[in-house]
C-alpha atoms as a PDB file:
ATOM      1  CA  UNK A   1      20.262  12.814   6.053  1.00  0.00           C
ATOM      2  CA  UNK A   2      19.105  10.873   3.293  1.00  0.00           C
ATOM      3  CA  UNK A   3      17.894   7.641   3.715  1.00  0.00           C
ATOM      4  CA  UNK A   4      18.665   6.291  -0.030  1.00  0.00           C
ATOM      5  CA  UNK A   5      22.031   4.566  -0.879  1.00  0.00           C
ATOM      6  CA  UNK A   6      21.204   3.390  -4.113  1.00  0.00           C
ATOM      7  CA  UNK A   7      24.342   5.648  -6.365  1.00  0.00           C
ATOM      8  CA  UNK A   8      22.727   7.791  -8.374  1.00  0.00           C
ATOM      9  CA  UNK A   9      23.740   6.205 -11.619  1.00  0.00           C
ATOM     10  CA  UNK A  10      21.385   3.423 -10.861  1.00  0.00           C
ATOM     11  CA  UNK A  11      18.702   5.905  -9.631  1.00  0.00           C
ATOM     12  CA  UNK A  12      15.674   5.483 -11.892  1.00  0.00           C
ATOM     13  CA  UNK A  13      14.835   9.252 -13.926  1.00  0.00           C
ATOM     14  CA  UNK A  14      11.880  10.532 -14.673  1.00  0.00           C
ATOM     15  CA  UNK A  15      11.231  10.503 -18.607  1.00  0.00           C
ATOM     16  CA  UNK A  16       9.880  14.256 -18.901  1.00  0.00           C
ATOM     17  CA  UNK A  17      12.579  16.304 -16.536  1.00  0.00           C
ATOM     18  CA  UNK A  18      15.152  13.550 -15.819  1.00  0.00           C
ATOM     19  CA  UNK A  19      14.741  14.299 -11.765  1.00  0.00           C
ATOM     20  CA  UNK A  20      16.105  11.351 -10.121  1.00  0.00           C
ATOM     21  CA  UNK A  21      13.204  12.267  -7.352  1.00  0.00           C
ATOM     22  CA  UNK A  22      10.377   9.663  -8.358  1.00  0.00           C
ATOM     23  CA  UNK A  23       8.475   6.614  -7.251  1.00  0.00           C
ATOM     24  CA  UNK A  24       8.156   3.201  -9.166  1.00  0.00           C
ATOM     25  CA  UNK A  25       5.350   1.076  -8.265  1.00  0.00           C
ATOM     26  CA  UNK A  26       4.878  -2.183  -9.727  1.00  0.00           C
ATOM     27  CA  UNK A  27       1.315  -3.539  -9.057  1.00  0.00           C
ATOM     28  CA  UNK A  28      -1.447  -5.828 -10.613  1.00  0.00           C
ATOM     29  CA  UNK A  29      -4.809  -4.381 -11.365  1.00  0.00           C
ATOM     30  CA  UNK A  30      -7.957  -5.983 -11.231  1.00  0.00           C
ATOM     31  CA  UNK A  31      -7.855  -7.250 -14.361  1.00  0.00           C
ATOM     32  CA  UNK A  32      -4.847  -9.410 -13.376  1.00  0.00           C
ATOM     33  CA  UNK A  33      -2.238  -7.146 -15.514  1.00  0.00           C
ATOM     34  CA  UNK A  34       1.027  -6.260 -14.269  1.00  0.00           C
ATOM     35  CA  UNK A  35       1.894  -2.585 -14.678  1.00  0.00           C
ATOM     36  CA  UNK A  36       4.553  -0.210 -13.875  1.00  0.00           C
ATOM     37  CA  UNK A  37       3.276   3.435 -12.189  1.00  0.00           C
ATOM     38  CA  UNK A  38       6.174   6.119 -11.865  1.00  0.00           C
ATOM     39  CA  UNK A  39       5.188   9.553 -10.127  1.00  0.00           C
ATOM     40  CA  UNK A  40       7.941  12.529 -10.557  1.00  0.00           C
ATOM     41  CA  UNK A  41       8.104  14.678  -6.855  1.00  0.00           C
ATOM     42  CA  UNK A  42      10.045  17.052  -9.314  1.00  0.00           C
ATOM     43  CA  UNK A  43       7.840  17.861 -11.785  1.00  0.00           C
ATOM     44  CA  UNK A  44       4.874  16.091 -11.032  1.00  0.00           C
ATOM     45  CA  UNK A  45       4.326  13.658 -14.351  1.00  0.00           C
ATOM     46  CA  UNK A  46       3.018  10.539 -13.353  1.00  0.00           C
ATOM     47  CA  UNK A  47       3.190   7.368 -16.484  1.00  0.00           C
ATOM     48  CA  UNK A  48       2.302   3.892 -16.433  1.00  0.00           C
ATOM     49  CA  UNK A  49       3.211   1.123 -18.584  1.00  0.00           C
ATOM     50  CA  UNK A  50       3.082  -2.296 -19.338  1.00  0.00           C
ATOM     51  CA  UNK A  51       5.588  -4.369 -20.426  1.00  0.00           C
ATOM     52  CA  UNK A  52       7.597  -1.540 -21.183  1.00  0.00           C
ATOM     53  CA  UNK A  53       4.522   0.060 -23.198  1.00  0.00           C
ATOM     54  CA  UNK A  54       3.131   3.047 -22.617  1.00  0.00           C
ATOM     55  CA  UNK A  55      -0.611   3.413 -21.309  1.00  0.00           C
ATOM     56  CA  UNK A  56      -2.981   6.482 -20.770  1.00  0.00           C
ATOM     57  CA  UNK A  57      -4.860   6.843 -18.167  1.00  0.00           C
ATOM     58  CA  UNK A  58      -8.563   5.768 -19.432  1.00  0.00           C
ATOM     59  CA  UNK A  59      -6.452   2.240 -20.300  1.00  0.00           C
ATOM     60  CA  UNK A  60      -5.316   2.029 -16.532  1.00  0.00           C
ATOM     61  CA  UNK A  61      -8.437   2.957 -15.129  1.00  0.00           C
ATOM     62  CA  UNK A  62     -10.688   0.365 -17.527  1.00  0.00           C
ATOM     63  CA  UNK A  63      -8.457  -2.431 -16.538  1.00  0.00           C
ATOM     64  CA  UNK A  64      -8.174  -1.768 -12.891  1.00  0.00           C
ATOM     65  CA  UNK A  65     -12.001  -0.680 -12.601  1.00  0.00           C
ATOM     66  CA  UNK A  66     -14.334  -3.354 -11.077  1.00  0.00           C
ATOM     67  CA  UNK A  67     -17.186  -5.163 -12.764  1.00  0.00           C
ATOM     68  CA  UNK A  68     -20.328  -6.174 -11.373  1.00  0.00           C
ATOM     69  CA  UNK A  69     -21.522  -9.793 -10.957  1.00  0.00           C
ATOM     70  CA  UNK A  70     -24.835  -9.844 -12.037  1.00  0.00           C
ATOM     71  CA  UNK A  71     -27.136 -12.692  -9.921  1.00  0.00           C
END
């Protein structure tokens, strides 16, 4: 039995096999921005944007790396 009751025409898709079988995160990096991850169980694509942009992954990973303080 499935858990999920949401009907599947308001089931999110994923944007490379249109699987309704994905994961939305919405989180805040260390940089303080606010971006959308979505991971596809289907066919494994995994995107994250930002206000409805699109970012690669070196952008994600500089803004949610953390800096040194120096003393």
């Amino acid at each position: 039995m499935s858990l999920v009751t949401t009907p599947a025409s308001k089931l999110g898709t994923c944007t490379t096999c249109a699987s309704t079988r994905i994961t939305e995160i919405t989180m805040t990096l260390t940089d303080g921005s606010i971006v959308d991850f979505v991971s596809c169980h289907a066919c494994e694509t995994k995107s994250w944007k930002q206000a409805g942009a699109d970012l690669d992954i070196t952008t994600v990973l500089g803004k949610a790396k953390k800096h040194k303080v120096a003393v």
